[in-house]
C-alpha atoms as a PDB file:
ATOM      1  CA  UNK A   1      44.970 -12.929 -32.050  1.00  0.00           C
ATOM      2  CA  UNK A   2      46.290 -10.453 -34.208  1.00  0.00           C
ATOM      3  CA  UNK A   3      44.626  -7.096 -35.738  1.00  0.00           C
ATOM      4  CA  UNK A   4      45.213  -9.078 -39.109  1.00  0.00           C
ATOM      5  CA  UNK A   5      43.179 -12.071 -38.012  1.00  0.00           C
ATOM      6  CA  UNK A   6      40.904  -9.794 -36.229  1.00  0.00           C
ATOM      7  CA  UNK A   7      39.683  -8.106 -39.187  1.00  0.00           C
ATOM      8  CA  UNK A   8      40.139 -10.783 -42.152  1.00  0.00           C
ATOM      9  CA  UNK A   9      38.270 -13.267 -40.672  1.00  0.00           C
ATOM     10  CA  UNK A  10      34.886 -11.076 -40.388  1.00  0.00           C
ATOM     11  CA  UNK A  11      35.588  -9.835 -43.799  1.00  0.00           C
ATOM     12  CA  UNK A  12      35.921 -13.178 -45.228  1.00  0.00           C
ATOM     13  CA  UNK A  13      33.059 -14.290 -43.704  1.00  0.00           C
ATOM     14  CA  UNK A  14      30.498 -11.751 -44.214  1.00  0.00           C
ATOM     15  CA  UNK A  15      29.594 -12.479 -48.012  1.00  0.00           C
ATOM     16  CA  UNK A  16      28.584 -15.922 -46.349  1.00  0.00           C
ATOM     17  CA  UNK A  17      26.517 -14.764 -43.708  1.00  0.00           C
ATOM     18  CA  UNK A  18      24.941 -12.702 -45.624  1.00  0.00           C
ATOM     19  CA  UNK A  19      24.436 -14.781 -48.760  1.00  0.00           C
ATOM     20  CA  UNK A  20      23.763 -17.471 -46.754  1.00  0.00           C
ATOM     21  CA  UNK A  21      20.946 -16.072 -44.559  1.00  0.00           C
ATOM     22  CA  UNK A  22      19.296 -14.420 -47.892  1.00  0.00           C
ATOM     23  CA  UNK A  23      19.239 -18.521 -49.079  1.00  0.00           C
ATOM     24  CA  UNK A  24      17.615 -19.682 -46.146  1.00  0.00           C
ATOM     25  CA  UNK A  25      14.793 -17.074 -46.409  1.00  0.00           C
ATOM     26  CA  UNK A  26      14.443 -17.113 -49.932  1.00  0.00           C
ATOM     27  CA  UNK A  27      15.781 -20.251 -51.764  1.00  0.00           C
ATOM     28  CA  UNK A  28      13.547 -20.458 -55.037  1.00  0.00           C
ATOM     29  CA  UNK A  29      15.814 -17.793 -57.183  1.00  0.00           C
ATOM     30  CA  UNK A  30      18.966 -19.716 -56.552  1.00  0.00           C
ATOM     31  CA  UNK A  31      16.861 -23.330 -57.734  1.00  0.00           C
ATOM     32  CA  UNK A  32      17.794 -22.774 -61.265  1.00  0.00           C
ATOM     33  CA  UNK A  33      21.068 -22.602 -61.214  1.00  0.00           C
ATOM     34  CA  UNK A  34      21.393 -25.404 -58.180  1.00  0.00           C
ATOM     35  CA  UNK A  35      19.152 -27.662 -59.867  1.00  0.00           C
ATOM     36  CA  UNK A  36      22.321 -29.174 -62.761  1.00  0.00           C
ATOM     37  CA  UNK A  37      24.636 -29.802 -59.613  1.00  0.00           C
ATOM     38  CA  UNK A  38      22.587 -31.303 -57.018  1.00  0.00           C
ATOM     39  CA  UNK A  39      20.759 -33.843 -59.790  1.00  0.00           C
ATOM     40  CA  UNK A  40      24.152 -34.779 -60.067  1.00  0.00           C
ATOM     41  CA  UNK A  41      25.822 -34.672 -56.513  1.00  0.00           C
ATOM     42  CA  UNK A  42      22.912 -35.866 -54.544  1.00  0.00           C
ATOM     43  CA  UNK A  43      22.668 -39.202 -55.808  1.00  0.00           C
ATOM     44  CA  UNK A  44      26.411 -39.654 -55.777  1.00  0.00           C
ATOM     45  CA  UNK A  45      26.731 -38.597 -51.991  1.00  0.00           C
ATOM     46  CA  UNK A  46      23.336 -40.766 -50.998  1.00  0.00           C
ATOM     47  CA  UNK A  47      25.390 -43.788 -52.543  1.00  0.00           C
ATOM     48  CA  UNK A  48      28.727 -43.734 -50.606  1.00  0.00           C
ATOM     49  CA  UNK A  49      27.117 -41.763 -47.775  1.00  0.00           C
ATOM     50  CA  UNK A  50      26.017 -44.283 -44.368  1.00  0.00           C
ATOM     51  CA  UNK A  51      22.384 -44.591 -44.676  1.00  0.00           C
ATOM     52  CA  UNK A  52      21.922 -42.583 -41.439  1.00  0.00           C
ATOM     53  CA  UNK A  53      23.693 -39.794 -43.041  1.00  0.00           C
ATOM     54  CA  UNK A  54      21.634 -40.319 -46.925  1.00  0.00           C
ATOM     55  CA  UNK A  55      18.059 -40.418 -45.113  1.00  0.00           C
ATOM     56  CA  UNK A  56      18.990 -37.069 -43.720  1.00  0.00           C
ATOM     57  CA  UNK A  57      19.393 -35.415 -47.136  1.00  0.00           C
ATOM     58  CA  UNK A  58      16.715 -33.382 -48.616  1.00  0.00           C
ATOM     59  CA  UNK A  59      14.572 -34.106 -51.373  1.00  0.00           C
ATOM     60  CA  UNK A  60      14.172 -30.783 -52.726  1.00  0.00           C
ATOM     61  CA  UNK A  61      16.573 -28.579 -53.842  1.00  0.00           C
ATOM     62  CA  UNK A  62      14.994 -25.580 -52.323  1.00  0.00           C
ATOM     63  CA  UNK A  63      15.825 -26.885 -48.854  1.00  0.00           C
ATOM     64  CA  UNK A  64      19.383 -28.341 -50.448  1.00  0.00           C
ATOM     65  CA  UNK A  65      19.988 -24.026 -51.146  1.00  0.00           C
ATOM     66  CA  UNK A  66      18.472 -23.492 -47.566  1.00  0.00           C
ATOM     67  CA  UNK A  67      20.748 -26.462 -45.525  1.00  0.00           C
ATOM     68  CA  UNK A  68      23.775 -24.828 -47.902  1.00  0.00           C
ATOM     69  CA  UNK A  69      22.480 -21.061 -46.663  1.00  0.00           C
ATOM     70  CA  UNK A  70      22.464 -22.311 -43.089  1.00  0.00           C
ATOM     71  CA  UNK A  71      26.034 -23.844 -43.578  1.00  0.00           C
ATOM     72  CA  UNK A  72      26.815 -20.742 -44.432  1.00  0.00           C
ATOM     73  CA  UNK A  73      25.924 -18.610 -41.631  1.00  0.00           C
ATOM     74  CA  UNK A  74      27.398 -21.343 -39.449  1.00  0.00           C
ATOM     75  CA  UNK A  75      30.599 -21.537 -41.119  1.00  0.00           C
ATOM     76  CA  UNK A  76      30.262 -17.690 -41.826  1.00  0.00           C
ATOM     77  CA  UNK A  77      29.874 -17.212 -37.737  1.00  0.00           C
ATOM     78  CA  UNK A  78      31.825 -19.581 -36.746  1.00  0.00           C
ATOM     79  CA  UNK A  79      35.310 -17.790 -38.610  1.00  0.00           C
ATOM     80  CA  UNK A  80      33.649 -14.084 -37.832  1.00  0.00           C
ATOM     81  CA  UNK A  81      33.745 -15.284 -34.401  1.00  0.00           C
ATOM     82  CA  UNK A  82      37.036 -17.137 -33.708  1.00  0.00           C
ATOM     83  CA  UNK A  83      34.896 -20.181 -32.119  1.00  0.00           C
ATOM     84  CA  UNK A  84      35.290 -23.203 -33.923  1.00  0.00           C
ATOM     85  CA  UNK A  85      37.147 -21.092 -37.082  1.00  0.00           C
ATOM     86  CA  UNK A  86      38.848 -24.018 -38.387  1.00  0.00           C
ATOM     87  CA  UNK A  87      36.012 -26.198 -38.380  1.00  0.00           C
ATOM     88  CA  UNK A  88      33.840 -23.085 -39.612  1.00  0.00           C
ATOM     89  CA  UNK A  89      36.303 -21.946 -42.558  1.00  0.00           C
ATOM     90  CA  UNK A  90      36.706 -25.220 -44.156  1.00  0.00           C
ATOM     91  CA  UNK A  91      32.573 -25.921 -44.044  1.00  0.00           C
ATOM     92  CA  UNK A  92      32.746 -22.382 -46.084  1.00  0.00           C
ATOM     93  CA  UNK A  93      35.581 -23.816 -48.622  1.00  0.00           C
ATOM     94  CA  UNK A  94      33.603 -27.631 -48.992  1.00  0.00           C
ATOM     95  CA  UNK A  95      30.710 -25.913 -49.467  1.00  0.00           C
ATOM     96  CA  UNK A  96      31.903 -23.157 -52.165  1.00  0.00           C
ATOM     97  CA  UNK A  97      32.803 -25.553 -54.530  1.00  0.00           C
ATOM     98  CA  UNK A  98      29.437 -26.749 -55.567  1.00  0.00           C
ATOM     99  CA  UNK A  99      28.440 -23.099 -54.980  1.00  0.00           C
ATOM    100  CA  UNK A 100      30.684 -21.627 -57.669  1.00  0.00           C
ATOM    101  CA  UNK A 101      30.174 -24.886 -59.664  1.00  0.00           C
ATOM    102  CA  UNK A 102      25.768 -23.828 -60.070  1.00  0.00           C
ATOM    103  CA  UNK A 103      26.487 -20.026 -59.561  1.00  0.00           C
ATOM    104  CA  UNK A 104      29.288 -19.316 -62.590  1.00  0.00           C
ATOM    105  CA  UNK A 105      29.268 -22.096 -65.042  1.00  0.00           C
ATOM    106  CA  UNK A 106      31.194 -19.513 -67.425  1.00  0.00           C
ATOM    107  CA  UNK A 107      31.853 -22.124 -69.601  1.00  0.00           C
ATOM    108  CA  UNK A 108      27.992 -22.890 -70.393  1.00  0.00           C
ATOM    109  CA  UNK A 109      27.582 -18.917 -71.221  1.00  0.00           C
ATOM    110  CA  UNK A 110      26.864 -18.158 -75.187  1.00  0.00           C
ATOM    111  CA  UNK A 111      26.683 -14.681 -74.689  1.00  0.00           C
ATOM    112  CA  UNK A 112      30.732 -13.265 -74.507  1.00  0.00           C
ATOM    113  CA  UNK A 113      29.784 -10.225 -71.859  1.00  0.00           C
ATOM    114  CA  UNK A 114      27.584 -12.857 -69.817  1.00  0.00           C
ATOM    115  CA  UNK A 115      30.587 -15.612 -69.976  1.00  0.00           C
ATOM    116  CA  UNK A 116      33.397 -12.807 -69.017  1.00  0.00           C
ATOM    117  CA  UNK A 117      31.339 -11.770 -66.514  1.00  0.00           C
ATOM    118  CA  UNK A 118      30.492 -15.658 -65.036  1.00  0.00           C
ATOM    119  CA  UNK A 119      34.425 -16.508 -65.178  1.00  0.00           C
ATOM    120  CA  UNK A 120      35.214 -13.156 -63.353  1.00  0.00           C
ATOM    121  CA  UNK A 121      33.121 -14.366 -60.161  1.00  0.00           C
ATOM    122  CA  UNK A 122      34.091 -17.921 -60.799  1.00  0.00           C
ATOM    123  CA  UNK A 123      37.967 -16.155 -60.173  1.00  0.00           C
ATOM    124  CA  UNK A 124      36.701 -14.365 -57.574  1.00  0.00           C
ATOM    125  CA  UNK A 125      35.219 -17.302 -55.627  1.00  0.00           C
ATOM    126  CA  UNK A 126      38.795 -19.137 -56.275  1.00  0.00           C
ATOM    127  CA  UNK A 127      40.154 -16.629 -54.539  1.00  0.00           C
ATOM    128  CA  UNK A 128      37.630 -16.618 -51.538  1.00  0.00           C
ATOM    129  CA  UNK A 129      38.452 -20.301 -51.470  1.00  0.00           C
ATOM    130  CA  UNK A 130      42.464 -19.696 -51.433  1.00  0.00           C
ATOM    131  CA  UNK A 131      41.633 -17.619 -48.325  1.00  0.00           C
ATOM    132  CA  UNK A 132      39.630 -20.002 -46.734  1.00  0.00           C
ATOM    133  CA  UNK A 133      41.540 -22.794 -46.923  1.00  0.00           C
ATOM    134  CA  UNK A 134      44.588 -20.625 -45.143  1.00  0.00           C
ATOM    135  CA  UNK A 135      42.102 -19.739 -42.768  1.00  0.00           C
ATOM    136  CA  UNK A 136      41.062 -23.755 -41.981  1.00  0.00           C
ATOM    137  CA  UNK A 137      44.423 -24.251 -41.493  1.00  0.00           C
ATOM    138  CA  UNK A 138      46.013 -21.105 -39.486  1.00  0.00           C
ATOM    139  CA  UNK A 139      47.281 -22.340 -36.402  1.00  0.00           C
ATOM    140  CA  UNK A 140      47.736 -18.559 -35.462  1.00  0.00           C
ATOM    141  CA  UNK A 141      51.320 -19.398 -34.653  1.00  0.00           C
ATOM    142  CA  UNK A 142      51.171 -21.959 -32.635  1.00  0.00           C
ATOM    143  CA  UNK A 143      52.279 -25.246 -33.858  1.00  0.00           C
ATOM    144  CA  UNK A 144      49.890 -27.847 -35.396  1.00  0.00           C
ATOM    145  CA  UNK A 145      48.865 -31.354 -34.012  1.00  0.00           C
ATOM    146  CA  UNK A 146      51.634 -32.826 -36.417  1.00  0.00           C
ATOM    147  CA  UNK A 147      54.343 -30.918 -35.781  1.00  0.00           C
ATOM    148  CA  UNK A 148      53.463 -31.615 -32.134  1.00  0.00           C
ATOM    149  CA  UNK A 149      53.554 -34.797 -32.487  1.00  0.00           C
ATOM    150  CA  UNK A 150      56.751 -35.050 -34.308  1.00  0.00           C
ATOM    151  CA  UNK A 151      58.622 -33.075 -32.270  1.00  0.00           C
ATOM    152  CA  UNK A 152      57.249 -34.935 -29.111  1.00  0.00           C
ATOM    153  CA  UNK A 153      58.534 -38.546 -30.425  1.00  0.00           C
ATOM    154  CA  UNK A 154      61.783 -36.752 -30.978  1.00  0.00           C
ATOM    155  CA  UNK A 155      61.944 -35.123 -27.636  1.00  0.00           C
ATOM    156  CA  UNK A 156      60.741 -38.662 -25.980  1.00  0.00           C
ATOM    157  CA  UNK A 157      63.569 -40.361 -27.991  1.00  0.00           C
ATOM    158  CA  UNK A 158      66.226 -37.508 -27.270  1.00  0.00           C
ATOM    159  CA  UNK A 159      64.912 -37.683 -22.998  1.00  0.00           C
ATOM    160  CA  UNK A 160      65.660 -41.414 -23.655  1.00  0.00           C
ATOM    161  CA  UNK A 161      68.874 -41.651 -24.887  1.00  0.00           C
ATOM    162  CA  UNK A 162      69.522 -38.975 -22.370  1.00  0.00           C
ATOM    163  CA  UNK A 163      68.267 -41.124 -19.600  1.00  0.00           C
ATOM    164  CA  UNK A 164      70.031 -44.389 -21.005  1.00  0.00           C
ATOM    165  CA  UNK A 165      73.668 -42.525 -20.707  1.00  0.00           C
ATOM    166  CA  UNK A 166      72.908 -41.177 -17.665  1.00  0.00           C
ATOM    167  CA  UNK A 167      71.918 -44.595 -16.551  1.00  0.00           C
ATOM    168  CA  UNK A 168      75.134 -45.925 -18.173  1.00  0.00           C
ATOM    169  CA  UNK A 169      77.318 -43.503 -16.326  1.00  0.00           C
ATOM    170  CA  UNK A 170      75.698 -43.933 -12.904  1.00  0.00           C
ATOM    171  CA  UNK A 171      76.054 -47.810 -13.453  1.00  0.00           C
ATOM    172  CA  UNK A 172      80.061 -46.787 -14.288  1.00  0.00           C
ATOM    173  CA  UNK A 173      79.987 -44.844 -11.142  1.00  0.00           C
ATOM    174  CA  UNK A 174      78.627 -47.594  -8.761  1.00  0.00           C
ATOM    175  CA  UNK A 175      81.145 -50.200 -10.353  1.00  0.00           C
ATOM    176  CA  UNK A 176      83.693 -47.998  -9.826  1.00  0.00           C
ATOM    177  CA  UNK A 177      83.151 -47.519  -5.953  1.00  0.00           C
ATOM    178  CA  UNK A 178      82.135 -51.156  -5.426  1.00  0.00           C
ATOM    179  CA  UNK A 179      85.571 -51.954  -6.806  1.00  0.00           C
ATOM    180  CA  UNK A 180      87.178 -49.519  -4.929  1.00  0.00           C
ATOM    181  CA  UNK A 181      85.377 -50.425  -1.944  1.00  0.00           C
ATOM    182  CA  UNK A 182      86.330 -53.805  -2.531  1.00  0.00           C
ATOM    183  CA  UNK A 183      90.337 -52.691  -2.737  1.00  0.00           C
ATOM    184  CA  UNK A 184      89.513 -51.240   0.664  1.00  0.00           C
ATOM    185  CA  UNK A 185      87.415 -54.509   2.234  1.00  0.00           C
ATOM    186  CA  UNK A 186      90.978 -56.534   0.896  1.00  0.00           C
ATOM    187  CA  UNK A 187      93.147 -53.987   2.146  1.00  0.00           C
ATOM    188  CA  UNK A 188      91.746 -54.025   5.294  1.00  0.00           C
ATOM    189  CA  UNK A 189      91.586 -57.962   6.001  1.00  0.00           C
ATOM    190  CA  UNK A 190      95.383 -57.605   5.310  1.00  0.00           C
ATOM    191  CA  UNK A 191      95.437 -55.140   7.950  1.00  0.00           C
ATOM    192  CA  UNK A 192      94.083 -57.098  10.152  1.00  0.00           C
END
């Protein structure tokens, strides 16, 4: 890992610990704001969600804030840490979007200071979320599954066709000799 890594990722990850351990403790002063997006999102995800998946889901939105506090930490950890950082950073960027979407609704805002203020976190958390998608998918160098498997069905088919005219000149070779052993067999029945 490098320094880089080894300082962003706790960075990026602290406002979610943080926030997100504050919203597990104390959920009620983020209900307000919450309350618009799950009314809407809940009932959408029970629908297509399995039903072992939709009983699971809380009633309340105080404990929707606390399960979304304690994905936070998780995720939050989970990047800080390096163990499972993938996994952990794009929990943090699915779960930011509804986040930003009850926290910053700058477009709701009458007041002009209130609705600058709302779109300049909005921007901010579009920003967090640029960083944590390139932190889902940093491969810290090393190549993805894709690529991996893309290159490896090219170097299988490349080993192949290597193999095939290696085949085809040792086939070559052994006709060769047979016929030449032949010339000798015939020469030496002549001989003889």
């Amino acid at each position: 890992m490098t320094v880089v890594r080894a300082l962003a990722r706790p960075l990026l990850s602290v406002i979610f610990v943080v926030q997100g351990a504050n919203a597990i403790r104390n959920p009620e002063p983020l209900v307000p704001k919450a309350q618009p997006v799950t009314d809407r999102m809940v009932p959408m995800v029970k629908k297509v969600a399995p039903p072992q998946v939709s009983d699971r889901i809380p009633d309340t939105t105080a404990n929707l804030v606390r399960l979304n506090g304690a994905v936070h930490v998780l995720g939050g950890l989970a990047l800080a840490s390096g163990k499972g950082r993938r996994l952990g950073a794009g929990l943090l960027a699915a779960s930011l979007v509804p986040t930003t979407l009850a926290g910053h609704p700058f477009w709701l805002e009458k007041d002009k200071t209130v609705r600058n203020q709302q779109r300049i976190n909005f921007m901010k958390n579009l920003g967090i979320l640029g960083g944590l998608l390139l932190a889902a998918v940093d491969t810290e160098g090393k190549p993805g599954v894709a690529w991996r498997a893309t290159h490896g069905a090219k170097a299988a088919k490349r080993e192949t066709k290597r193999g095939a005219k290696a085949a085809k000149r040792e086939a070559k070779e052994l006709a060769r000799e047979a016929k030449h052993a032949a010339k000798l067999a015939k020469a030496e029945l002549h001989l003889g």
